[in-house]
PDB file of N, CA and C in Angstrom:
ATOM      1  N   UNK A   1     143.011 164.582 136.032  1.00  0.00           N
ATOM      2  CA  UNK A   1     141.786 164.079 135.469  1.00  0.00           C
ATOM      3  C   UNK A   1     141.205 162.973 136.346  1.00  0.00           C
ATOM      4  N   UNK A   2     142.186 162.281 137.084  1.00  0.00           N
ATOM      5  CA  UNK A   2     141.348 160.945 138.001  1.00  0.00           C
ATOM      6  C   UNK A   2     140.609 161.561 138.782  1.00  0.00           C
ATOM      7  N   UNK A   3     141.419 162.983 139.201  1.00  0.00           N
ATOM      8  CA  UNK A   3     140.265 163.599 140.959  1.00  0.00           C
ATOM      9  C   UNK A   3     139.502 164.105 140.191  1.00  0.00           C
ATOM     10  N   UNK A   4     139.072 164.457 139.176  1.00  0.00           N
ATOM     11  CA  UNK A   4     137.633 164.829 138.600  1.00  0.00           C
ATOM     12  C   UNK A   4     136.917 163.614 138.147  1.00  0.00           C
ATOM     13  N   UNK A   5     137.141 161.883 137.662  1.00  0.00           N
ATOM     14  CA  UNK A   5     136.582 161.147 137.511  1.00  0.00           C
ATOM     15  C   UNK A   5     136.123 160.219 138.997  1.00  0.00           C
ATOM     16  N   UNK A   6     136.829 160.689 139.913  1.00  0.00           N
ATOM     17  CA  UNK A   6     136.738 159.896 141.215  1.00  0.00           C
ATOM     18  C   UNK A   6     135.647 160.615 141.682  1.00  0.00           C
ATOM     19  N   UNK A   7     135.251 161.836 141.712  1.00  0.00           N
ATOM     20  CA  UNK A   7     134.228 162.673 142.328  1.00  0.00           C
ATOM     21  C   UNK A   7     133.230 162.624 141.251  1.00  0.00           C
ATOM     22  N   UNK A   8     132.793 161.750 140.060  1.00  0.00           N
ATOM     23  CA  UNK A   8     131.695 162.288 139.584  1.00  0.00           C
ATOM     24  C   UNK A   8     131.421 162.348 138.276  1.00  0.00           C
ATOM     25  N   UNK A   9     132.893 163.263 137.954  1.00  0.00           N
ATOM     26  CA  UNK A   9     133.009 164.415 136.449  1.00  0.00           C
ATOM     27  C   UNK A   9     133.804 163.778 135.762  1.00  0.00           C
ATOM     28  N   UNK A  10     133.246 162.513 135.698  1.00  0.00           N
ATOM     29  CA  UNK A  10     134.311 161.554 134.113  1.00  0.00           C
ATOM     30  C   UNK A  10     133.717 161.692 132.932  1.00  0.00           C
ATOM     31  N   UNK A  11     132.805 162.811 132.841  1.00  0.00           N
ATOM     32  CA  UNK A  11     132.215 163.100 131.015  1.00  0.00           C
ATOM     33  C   UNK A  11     133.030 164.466 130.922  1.00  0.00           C
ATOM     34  N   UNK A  12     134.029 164.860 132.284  1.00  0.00           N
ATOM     35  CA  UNK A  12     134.283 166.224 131.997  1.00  0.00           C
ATOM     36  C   UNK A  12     135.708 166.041 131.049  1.00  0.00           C
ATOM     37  N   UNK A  13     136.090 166.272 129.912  1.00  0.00           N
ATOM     38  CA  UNK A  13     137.569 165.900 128.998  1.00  0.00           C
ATOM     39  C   UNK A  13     138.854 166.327 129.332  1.00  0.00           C
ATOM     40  N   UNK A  14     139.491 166.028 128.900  1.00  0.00           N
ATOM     41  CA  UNK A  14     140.825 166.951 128.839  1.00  0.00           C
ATOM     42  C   UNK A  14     140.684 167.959 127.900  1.00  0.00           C
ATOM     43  N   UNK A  15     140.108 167.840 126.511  1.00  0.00           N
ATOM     44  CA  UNK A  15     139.758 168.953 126.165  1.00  0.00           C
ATOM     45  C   UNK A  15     138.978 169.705 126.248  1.00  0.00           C
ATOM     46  N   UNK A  16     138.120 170.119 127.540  1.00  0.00           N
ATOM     47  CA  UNK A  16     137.423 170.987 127.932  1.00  0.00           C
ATOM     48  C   UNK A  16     138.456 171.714 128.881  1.00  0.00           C
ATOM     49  N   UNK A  17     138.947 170.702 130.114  1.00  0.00           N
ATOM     50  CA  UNK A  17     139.730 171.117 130.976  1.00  0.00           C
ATOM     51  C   UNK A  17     140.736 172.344 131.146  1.00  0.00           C
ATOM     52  N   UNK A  18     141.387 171.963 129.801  1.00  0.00           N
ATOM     53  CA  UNK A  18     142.963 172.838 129.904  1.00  0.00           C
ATOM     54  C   UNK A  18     142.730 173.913 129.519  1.00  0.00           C
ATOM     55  N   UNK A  19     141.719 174.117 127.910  1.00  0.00           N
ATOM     56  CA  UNK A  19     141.117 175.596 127.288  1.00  0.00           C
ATOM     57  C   UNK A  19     140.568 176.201 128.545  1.00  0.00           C
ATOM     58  N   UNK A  20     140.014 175.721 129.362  1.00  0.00           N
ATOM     59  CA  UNK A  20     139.079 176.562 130.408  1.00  0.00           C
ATOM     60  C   UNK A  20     140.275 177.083 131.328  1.00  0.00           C
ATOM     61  N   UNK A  21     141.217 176.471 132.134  1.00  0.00           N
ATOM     62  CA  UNK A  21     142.166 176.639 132.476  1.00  0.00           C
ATOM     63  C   UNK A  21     143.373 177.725 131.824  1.00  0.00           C
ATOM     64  N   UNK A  22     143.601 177.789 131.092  1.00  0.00           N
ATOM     65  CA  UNK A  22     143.987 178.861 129.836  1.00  0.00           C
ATOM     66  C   UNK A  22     143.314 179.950 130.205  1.00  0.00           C
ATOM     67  N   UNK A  23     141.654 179.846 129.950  1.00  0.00           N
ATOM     68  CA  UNK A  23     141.073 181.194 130.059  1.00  0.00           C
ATOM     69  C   UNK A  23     141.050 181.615 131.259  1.00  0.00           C
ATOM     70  N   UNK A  24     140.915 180.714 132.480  1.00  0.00           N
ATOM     71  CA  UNK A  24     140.709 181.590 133.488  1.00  0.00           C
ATOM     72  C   UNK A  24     142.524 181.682 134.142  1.00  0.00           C
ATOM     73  N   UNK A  25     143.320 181.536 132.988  1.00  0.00           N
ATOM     74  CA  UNK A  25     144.858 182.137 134.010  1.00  0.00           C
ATOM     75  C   UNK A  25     144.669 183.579 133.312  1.00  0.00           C
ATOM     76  N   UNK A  26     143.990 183.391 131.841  1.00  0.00           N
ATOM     77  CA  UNK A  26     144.509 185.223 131.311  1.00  0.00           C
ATOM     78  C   UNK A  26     143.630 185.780 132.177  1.00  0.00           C
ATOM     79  N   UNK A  27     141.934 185.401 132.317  1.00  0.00           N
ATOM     80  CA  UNK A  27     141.167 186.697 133.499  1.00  0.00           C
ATOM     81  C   UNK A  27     142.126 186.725 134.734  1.00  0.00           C
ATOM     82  N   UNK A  28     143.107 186.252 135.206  1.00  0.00           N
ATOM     83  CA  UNK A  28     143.712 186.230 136.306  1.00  0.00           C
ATOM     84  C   UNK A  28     143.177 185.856 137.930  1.00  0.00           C
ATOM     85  N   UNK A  29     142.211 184.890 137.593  1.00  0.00           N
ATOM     86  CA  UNK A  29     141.787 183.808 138.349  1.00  0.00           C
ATOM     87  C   UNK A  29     142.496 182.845 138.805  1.00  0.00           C
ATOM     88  N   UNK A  30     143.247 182.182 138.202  1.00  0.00           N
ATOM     89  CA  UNK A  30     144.272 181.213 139.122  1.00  0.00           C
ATOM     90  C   UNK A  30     145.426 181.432 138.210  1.00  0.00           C
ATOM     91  N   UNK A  31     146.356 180.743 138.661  1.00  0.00           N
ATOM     92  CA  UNK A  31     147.936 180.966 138.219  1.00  0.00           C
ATOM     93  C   UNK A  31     148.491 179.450 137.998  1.00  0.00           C
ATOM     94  N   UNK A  32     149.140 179.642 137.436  1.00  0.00           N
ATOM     95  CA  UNK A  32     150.478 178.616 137.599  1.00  0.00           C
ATOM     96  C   UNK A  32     151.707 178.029 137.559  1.00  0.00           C
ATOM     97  N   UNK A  33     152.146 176.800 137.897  1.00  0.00           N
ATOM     98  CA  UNK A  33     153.832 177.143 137.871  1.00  0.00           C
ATOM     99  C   UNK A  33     154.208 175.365 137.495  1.00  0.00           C
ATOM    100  N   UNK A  34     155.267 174.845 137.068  1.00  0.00           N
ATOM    101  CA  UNK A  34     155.549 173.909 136.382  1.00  0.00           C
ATOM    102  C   UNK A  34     156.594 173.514 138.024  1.00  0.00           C
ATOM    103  N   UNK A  35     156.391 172.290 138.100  1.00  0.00           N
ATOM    104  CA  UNK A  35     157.283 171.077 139.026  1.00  0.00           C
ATOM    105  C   UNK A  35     158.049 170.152 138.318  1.00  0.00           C
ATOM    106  N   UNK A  36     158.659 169.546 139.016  1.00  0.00           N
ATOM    107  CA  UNK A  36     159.634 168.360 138.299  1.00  0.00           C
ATOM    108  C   UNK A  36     158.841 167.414 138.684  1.00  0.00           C
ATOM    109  N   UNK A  37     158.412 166.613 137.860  1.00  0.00           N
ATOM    110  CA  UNK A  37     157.236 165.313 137.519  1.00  0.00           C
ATOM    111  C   UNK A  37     158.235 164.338 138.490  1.00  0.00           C
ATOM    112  N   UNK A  38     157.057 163.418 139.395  1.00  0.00           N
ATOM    113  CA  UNK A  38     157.493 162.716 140.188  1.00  0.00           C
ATOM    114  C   UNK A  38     158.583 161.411 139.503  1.00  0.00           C
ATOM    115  N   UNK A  39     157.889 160.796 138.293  1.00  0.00           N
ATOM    116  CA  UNK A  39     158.391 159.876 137.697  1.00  0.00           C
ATOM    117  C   UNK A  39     159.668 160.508 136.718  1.00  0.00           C
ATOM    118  N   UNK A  40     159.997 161.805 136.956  1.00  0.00           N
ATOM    119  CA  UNK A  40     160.828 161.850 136.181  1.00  0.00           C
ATOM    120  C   UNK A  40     161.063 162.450 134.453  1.00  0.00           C
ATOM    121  N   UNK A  41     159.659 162.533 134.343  1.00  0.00           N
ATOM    122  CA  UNK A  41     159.200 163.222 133.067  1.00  0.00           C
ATOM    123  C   UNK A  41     159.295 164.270 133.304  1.00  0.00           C
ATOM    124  N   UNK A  42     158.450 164.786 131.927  1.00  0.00           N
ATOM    125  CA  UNK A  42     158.798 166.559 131.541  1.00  0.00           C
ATOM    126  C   UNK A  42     158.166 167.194 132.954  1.00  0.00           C
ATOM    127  N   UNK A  43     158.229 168.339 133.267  1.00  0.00           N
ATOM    128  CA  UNK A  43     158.138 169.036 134.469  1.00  0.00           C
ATOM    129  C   UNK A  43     156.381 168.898 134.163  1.00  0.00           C
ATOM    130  N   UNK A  44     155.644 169.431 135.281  1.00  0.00           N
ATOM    131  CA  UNK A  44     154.406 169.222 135.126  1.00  0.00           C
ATOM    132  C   UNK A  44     153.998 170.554 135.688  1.00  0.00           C
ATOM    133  N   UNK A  45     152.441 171.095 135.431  1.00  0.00           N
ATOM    134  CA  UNK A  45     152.250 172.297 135.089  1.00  0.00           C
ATOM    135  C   UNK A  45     151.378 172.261 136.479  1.00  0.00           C
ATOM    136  N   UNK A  46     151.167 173.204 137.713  1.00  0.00           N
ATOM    137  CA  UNK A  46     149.815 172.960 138.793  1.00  0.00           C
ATOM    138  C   UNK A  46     149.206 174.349 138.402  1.00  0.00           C
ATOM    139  N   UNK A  47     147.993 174.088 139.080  1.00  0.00           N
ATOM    140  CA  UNK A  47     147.183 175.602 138.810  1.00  0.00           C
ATOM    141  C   UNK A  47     146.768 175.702 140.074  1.00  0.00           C
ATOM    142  N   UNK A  48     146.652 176.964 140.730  1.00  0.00           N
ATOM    143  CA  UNK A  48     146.394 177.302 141.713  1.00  0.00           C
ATOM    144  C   UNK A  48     145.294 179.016 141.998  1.00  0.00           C
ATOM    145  N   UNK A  49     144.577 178.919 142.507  1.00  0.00           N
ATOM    146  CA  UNK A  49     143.389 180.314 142.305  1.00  0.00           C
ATOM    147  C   UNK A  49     144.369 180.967 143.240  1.00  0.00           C
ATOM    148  N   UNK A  50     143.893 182.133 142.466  1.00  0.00           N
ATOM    149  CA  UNK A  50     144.538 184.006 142.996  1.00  0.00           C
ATOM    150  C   UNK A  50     143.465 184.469 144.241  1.00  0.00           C
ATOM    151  N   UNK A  51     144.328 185.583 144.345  1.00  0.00           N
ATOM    152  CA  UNK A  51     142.852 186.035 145.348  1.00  0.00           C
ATOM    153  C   UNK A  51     141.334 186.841 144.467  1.00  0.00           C
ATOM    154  N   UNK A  52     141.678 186.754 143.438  1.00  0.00           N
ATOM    155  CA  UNK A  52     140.376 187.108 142.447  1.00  0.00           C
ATOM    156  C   UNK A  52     139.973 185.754 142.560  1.00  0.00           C
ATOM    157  N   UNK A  53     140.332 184.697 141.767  1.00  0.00           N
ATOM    158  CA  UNK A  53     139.978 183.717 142.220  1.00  0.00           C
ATOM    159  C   UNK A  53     139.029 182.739 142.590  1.00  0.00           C
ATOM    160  N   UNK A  54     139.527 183.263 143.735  1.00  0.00           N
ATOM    161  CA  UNK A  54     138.867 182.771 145.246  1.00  0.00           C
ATOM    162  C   UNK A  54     137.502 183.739 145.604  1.00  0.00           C
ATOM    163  N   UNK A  55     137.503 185.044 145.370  1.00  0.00           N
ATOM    164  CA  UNK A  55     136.606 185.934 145.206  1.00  0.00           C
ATOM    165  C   UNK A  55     135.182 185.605 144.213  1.00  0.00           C
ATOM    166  N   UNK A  56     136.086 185.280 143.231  1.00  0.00           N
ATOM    167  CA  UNK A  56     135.108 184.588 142.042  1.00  0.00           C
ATOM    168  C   UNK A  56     134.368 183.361 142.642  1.00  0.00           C
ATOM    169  N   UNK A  57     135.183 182.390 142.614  1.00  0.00           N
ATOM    170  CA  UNK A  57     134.692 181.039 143.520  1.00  0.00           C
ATOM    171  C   UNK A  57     133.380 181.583 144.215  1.00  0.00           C
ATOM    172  N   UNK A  58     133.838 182.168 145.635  1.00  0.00           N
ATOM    173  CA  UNK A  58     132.961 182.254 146.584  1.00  0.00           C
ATOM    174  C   UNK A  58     131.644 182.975 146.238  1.00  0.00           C
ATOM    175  N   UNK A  59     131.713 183.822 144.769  1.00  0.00           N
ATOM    176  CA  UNK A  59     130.344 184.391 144.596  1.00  0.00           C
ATOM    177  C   UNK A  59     129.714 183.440 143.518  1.00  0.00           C
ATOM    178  N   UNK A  60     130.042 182.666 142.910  1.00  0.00           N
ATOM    179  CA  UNK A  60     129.786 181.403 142.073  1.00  0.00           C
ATOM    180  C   UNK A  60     128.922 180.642 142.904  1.00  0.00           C
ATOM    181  N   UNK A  61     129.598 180.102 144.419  1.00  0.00           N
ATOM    182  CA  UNK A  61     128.935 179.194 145.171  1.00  0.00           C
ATOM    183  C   UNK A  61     127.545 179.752 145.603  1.00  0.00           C
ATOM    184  N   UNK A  62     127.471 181.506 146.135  1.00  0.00           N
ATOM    185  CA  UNK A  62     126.513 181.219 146.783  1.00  0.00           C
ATOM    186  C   UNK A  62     125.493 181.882 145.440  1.00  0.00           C
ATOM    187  N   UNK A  63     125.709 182.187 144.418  1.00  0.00           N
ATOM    188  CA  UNK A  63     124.410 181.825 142.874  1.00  0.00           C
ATOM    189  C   UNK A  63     124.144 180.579 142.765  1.00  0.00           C
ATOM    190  N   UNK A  64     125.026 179.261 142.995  1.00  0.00           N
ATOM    191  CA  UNK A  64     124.735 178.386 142.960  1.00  0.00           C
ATOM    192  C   UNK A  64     124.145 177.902 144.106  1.00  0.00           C
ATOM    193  N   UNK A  65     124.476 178.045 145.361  1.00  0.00           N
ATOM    194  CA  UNK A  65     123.453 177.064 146.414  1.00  0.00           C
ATOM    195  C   UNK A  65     121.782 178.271 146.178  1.00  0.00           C
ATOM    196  N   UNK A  66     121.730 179.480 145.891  1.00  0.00           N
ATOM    197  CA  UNK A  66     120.589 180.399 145.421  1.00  0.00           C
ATOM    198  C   UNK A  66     119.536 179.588 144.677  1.00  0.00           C
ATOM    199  N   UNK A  67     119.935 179.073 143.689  1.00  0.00           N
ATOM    200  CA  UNK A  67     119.848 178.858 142.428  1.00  0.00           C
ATOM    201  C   UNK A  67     119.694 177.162 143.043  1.00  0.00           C
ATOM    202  N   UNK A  68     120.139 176.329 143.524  1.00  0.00           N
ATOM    203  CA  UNK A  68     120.122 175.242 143.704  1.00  0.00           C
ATOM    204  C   UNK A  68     118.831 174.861 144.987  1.00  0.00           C
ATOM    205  N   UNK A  69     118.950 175.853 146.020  1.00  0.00           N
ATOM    206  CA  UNK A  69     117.480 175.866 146.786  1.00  0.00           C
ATOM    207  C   UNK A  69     116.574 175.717 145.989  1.00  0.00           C
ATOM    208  N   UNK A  70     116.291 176.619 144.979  1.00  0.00           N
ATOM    209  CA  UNK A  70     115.284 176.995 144.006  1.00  0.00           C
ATOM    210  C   UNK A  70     114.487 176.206 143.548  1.00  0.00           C
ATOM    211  N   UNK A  71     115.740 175.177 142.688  1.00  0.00           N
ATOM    212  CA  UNK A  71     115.101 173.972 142.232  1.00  0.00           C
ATOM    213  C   UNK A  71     114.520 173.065 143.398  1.00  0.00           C
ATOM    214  N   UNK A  72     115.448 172.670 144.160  1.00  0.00           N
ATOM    215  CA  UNK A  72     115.081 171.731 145.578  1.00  0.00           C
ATOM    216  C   UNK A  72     113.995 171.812 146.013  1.00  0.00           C
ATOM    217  N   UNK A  73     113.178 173.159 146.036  1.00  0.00           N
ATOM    218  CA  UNK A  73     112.308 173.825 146.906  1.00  0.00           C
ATOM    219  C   UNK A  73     111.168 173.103 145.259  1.00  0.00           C
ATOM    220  N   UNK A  74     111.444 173.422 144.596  1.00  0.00           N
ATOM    221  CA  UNK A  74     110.235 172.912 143.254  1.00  0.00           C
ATOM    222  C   UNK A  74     109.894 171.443 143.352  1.00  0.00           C
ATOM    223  N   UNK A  75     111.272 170.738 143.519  1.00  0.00           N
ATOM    224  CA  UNK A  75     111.217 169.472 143.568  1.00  0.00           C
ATOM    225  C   UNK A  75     110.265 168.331 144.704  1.00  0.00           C
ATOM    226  N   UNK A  76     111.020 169.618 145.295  1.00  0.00           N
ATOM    227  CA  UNK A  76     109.715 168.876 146.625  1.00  0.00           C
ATOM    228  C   UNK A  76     108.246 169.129 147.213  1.00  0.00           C
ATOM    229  N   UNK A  77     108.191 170.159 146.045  1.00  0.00           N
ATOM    230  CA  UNK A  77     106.979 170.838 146.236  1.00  0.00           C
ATOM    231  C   UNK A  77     105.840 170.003 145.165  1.00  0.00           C
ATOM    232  N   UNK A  78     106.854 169.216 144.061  1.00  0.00           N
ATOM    233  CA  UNK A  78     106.012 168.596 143.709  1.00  0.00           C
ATOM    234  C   UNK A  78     105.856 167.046 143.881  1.00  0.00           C
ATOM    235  N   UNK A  79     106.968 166.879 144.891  1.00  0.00           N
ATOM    236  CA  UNK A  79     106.868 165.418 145.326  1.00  0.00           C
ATOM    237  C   UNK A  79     105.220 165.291 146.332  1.00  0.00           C
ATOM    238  N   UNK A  80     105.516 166.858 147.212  1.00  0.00           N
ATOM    239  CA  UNK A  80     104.482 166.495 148.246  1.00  0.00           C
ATOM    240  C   UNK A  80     103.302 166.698 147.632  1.00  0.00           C
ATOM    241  N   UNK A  81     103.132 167.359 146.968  1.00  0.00           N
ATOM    242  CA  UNK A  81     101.418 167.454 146.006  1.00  0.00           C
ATOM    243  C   UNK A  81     101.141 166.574 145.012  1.00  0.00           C
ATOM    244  N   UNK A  82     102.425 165.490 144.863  1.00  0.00           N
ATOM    245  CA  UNK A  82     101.987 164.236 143.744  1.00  0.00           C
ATOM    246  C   UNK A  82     102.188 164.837 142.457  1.00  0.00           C
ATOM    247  N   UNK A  83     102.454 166.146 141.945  1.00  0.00           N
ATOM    248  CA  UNK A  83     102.596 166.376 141.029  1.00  0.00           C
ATOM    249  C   UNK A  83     103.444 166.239 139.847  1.00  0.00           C
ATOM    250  N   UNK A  84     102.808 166.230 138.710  1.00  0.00           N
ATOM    251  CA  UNK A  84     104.775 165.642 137.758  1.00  0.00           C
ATOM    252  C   UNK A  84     104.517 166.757 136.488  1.00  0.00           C
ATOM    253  N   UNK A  85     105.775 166.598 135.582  1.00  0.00           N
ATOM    254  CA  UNK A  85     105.968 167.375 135.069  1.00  0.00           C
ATOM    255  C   UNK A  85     105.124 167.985 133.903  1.00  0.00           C
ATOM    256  N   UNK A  86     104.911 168.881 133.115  1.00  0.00           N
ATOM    257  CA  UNK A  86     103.972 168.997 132.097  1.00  0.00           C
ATOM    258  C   UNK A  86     104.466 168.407 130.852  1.00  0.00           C
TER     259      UNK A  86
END
């Protein structure tokens, strides 16, 4: 949860996190496997993407940079014409 609050995503929960995580081990998107916790506690759980995955990922990104031009391209289209929103 810190490397998602250090980058940004500190409204993102733990209870959003793990259910989502759950769902994407049954689609068989990432996997995971339990370690022996550094401090000594209960073993700890990592998740790691499959090669679906990673497949998934990479067609996610480019709907999103698609989809993210899109807006960019609006945004500045109405910076340069002075225009604002309705």
């Amino acid at each position: 949860m810190a490397a998602l609050a250090d980058n940004g995503l500190d409204l993102v929960s733990e209870g959003s996190i793990y259910p989502l995580l759950a769902r994407l081990e049954r689609e068989g998107l990432v996997s995971s496997y339990r370690a022996p916790s550094a401090s000594g506690g209960a073993p700890r759980k990592y998740y790691r993407l499959t090669e679906a995955g990673g497949a998934e990922l990479a067609g996610g990104r480019d709907v999103w940079h698609a989809f993210s031009g899109c807006v960019e391209r609006v945004l500045n289209d109405r910076e340069s014409t002075g225009g604002s929103a309705p």
